[in-house]
Protein backbone atom coordinates (compact mmCIF):
# COMPACT_ATOMS: atom_id res chain seq x y z
CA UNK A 1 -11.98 5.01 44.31
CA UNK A 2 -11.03 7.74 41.54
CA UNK A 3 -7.44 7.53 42.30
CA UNK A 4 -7.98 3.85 42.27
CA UNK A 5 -8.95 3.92 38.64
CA UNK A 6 -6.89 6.77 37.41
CA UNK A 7 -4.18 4.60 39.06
CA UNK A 8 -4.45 1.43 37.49
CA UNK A 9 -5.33 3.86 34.08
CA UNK A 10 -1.63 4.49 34.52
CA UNK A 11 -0.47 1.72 35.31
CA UNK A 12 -2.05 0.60 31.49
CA UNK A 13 -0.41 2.82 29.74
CA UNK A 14 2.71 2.23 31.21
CA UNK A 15 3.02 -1.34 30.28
CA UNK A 16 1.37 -0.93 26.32
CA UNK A 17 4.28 1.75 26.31
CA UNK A 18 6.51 -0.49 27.55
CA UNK A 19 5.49 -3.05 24.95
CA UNK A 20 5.40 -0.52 21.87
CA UNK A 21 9.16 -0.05 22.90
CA UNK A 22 9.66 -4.03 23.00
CA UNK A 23 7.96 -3.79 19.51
CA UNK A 24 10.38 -0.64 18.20
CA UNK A 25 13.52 -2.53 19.25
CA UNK A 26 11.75 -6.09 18.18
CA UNK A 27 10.76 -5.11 14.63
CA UNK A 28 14.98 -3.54 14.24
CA UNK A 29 16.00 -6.76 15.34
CA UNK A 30 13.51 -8.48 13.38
CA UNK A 31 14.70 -6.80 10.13
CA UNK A 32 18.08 -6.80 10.83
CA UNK A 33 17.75 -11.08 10.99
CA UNK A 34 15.43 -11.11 8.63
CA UNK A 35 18.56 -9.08 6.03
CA UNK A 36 21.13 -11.81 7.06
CA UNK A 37 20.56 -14.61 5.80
CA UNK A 38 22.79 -16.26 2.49
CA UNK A 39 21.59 -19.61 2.89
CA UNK A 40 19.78 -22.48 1.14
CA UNK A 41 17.16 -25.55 1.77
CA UNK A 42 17.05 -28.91 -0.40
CA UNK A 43 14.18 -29.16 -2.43
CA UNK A 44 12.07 -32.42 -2.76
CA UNK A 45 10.02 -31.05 -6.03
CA UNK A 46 10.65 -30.87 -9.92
CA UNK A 47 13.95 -29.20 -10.57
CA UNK A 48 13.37 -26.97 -13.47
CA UNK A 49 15.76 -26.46 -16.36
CA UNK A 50 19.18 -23.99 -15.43
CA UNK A 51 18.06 -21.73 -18.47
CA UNK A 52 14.49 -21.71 -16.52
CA UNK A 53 15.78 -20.75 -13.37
CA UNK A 54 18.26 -17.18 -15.21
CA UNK A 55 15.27 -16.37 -16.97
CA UNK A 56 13.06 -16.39 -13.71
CA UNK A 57 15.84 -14.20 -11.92
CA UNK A 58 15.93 -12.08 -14.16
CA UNK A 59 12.00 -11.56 -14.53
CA UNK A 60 12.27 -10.71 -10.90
CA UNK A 61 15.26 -8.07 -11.75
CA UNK A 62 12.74 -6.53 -14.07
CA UNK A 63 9.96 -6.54 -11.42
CA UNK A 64 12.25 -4.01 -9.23
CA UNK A 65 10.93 -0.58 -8.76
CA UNK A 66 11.95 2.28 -9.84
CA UNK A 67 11.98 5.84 -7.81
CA UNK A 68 13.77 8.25 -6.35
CA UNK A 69 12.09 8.57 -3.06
CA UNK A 70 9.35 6.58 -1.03
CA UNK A 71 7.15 7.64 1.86
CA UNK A 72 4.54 5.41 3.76
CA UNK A 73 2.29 5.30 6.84
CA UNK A 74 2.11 2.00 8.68
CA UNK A 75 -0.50 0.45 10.81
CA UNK A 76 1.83 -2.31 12.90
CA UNK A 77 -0.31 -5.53 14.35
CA UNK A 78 2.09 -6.73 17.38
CA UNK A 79 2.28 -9.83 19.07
CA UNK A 80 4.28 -11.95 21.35
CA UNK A 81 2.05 -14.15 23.41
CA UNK A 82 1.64 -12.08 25.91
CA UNK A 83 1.00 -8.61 25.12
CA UNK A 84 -0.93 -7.43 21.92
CA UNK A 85 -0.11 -3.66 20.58
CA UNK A 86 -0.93 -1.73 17.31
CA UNK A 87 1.13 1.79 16.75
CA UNK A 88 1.46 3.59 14.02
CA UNK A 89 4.61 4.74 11.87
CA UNK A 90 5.76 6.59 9.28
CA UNK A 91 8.53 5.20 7.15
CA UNK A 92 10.76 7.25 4.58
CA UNK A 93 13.67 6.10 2.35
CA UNK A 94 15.48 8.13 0.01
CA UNK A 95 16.96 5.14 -2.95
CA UNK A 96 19.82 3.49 -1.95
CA UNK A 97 20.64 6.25 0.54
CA UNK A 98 18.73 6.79 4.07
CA UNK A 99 16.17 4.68 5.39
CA UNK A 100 13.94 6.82 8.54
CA UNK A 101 11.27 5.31 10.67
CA UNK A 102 9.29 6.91 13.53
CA UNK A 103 6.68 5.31 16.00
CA UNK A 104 4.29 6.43 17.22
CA UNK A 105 1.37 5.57 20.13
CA UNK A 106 -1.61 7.58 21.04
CA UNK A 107 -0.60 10.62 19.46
CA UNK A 108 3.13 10.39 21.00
CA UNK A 109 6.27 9.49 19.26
CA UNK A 110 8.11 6.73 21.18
CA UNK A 111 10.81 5.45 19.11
CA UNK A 112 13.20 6.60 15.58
CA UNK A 113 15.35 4.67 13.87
CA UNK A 114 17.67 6.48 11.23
CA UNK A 115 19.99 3.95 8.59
CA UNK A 116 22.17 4.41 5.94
CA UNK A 117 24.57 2.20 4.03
CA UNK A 118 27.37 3.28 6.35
CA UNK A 119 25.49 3.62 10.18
CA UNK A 120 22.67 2.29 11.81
CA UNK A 121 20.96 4.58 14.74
CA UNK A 122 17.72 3.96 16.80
CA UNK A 123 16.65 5.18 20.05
CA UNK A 124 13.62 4.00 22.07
CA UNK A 125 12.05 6.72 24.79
CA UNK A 126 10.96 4.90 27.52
CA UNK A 127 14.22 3.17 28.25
CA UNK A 128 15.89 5.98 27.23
CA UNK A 129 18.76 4.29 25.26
CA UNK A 130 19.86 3.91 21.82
CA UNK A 131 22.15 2.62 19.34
CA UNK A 132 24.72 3.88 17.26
CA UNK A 133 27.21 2.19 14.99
CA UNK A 134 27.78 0.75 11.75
CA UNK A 135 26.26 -2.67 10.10
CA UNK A 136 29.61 -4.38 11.30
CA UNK A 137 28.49 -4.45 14.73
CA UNK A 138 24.86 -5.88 14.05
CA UNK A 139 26.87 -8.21 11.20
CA UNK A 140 28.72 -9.49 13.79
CA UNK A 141 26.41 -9.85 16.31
CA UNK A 142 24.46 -12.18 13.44
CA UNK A 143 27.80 -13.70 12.39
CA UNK A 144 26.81 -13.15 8.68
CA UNK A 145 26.66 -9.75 6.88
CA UNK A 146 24.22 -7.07 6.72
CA UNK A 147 23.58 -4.80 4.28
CA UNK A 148 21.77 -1.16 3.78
CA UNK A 149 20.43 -3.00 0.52
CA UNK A 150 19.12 -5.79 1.63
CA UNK A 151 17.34 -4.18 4.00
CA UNK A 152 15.66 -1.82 1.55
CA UNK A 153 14.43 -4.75 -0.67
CA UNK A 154 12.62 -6.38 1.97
CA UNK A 155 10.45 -3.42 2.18
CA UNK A 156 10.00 -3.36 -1.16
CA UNK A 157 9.30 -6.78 -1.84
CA UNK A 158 12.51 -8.00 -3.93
CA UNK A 159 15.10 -10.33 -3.11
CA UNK A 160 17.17 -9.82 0.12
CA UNK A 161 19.68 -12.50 -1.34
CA UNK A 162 21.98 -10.85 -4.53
CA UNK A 163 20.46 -13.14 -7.25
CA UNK A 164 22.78 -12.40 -9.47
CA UNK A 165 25.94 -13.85 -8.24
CA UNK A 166 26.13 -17.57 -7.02
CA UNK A 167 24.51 -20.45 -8.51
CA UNK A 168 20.47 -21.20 -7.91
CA UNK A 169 17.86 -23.54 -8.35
CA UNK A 170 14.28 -23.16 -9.10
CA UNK A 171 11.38 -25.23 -8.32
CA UNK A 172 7.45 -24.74 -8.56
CA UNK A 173 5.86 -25.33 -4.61
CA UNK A 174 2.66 -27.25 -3.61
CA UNK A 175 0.76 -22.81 -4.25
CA UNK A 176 1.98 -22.78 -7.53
CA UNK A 177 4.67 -20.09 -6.75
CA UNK A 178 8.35 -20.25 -7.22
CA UNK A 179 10.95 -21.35 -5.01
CA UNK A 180 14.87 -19.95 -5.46
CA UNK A 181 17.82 -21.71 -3.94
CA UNK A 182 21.01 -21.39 -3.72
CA UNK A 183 23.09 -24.63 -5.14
CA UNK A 184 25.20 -25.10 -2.18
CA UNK A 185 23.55 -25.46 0.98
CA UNK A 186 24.61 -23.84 4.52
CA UNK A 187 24.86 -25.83 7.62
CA UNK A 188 24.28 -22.73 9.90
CA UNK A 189 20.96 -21.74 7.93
CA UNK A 190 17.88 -23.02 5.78
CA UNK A 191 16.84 -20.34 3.06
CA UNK A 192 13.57 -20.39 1.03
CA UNK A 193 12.83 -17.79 -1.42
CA UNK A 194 9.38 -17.96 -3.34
CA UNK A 195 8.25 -15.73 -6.12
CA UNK A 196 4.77 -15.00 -7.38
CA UNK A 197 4.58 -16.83 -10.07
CA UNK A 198 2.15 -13.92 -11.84
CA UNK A 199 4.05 -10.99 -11.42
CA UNK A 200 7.63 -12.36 -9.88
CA UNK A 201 7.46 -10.41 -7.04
CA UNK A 202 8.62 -11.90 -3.40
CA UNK A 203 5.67 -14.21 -2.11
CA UNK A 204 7.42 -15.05 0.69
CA UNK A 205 10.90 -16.11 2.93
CA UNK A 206 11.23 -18.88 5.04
CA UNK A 207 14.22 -18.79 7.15
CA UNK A 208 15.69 -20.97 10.01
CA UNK A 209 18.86 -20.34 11.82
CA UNK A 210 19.87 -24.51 13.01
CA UNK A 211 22.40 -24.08 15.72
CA UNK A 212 19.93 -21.00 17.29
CA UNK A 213 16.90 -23.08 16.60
CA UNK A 214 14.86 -20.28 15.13
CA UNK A 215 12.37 -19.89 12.11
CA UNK A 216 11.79 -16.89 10.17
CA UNK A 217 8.24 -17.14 8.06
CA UNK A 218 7.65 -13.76 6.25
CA UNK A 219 5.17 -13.32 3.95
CA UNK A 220 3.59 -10.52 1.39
CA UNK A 221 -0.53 -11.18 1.27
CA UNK A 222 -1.20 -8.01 -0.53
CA UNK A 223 0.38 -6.22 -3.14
CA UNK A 224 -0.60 -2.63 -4.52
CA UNK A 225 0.14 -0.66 -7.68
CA UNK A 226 1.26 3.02 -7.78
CA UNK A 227 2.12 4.68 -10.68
CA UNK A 228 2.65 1.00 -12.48
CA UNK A 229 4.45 -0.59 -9.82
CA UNK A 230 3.89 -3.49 -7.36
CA UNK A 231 4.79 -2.20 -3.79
CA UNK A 232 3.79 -4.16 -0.61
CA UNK A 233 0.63 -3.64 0.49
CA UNK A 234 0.26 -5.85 3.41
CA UNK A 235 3.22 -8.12 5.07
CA UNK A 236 3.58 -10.24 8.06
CA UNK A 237 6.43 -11.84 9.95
CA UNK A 238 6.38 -14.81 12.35
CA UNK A 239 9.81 -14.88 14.14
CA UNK A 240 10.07 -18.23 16.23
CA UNK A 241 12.74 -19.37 19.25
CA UNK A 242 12.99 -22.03 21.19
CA UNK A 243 11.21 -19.80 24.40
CA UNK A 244 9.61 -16.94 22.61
CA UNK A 245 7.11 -15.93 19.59
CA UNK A 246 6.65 -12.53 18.17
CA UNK A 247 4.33 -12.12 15.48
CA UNK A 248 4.58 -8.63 13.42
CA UNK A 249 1.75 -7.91 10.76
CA UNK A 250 2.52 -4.54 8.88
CA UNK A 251 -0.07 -2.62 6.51
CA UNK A 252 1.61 -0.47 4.11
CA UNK A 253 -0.87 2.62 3.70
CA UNK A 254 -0.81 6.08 1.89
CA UNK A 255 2.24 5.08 -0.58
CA UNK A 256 3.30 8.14 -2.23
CA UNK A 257 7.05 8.86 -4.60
CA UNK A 258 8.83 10.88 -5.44
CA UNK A 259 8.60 13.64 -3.03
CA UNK A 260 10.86 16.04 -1.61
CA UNK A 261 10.99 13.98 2.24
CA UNK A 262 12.62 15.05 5.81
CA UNK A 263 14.68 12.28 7.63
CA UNK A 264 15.33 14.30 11.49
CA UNK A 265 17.22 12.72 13.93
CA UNK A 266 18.77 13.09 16.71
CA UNK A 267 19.09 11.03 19.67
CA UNK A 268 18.10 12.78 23.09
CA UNK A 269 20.52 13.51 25.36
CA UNK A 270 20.38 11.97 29.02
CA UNK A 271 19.69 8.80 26.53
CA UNK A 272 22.68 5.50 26.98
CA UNK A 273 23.95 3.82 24.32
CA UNK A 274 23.50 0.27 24.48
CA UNK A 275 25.14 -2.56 21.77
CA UNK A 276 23.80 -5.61 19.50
């Protein structure tokens, strides 16, 4: 009967194992989508005026934080219809640089990712595989670019999509928020951006890929200040296919800047290389 139970035990942690490593290499993914997207959506509200719409951007550019380095812990809420998992993680990014994340479940760590501008590497332990390669591989496994960048905003709550260049429109939503287009729309994707119309930080993306018939929904509920800046405090991401659901809600906690961080890495050996 005890080797029954210590059995099945086992067996338990085995699969929630199993699932925090479908949640490692779900939440890359997830990001990696969530970064490539240049698209836009018609809207059926009040247009407001072009001058309107550069001085909003540009509010927003002003709303971007300033540091040298970030560090975080993360409490990650997982879902997917059929399992249910919550790991922690420790995130670190060095400005514009090198982005590190580690995960870890009961006390153990079972998966690292490690990005810069120029590579992309992640490696998941019970599998025992990784990746290794630059954002042209993931870029073209989206068919639309990805960038270290845009990656790094979505953390930290501004823009993903380069505001600056292009033509947009702006229009106030049924919350009272702001929503950013892009003039010309994109028959491959549908592209919301919405901005809090208080502090003109990212409220929230909606994103739909047509021909793959999948929605994106992310959105910031919390924000908190440190040092006089609005960082994220609490996000959560609905990805949607036509056969599948994953629902990621992640809880930015222990914020600090400007420290002197670590990013180790390196991939085990034994470990086989799989590609986007």
């Amino acid at each position: 009967m005890g080797s029954q139970i210590k059995q099945k035990n086992t067996k338990s942690k085995v699969k929630r194992f199993q699932s925090i490593n479908s949640l490692a290499f779900s939440l890359l993914a997830i990001f990696m989508l969530l970064t490539s997207c240049k698209s836009s959506k018609d809207l059926n509200t009040n247009r407001l005026s072009k001058n309107s719409a550069l001085e909003i951007i540009e509010l927003h550019n002003n709303a971007a934080i300033n540091f040298k380095t970030y560090a975080s812990k993360l409490r990650l809420d997982y879902d997917d219809g059929k399992k249910q998992v919550s790991p922690s993680a420790t995130l670190r990014l060095e400005k514009d640089k090198q982005l590190w994340l580690s995960v870890k479940f009961l006390g153990f760590t079972v998966a690292k990712a490690y990005i810069t501008p120029n590579e992309v590497q992640f490696y998941e332990k019970l599998g025992k595989r990784y990746y290794k390669g630059d954002f042209s591989a993931v870029s073209d496994f989206l068919g639309t670019t990805v960038t270290f960048k845009s990656l790094q905003d979505l953390l930290l709550g501004q823009s993903m999509l380069d505001l600056n260049k292009g033509r947009f429109e702006v229009a106030k939503n049924n919350k009272g928020n702001i929503d950013i287009n892009p003039k010309k729309p994109s028959k491959k994707y549908s592209f919301t951006l919405s901005l809090d119309q208080l502090n003109y930080k990212v409220a929230s993306y909606f994103i739909a890929q047509k021909e793959k018939n999948r929605r994106l929904d992310v959105v910031y509920e919390k924000y908190q200040t440190i040092d006089d800046q609005l960082f994220p405090s609490f996000m959560s991401i609905d990805a949607k296919a036509a056969k599948s659901y994953k629902k990621l809600n992640i809880e930015f906690k222990k914020v600090t800047l400007d420290n002197k961080l670590t990013f180790p890495f390196t991939i085990p050996s034994g470990y086989k290389s799989f590609r986007f």
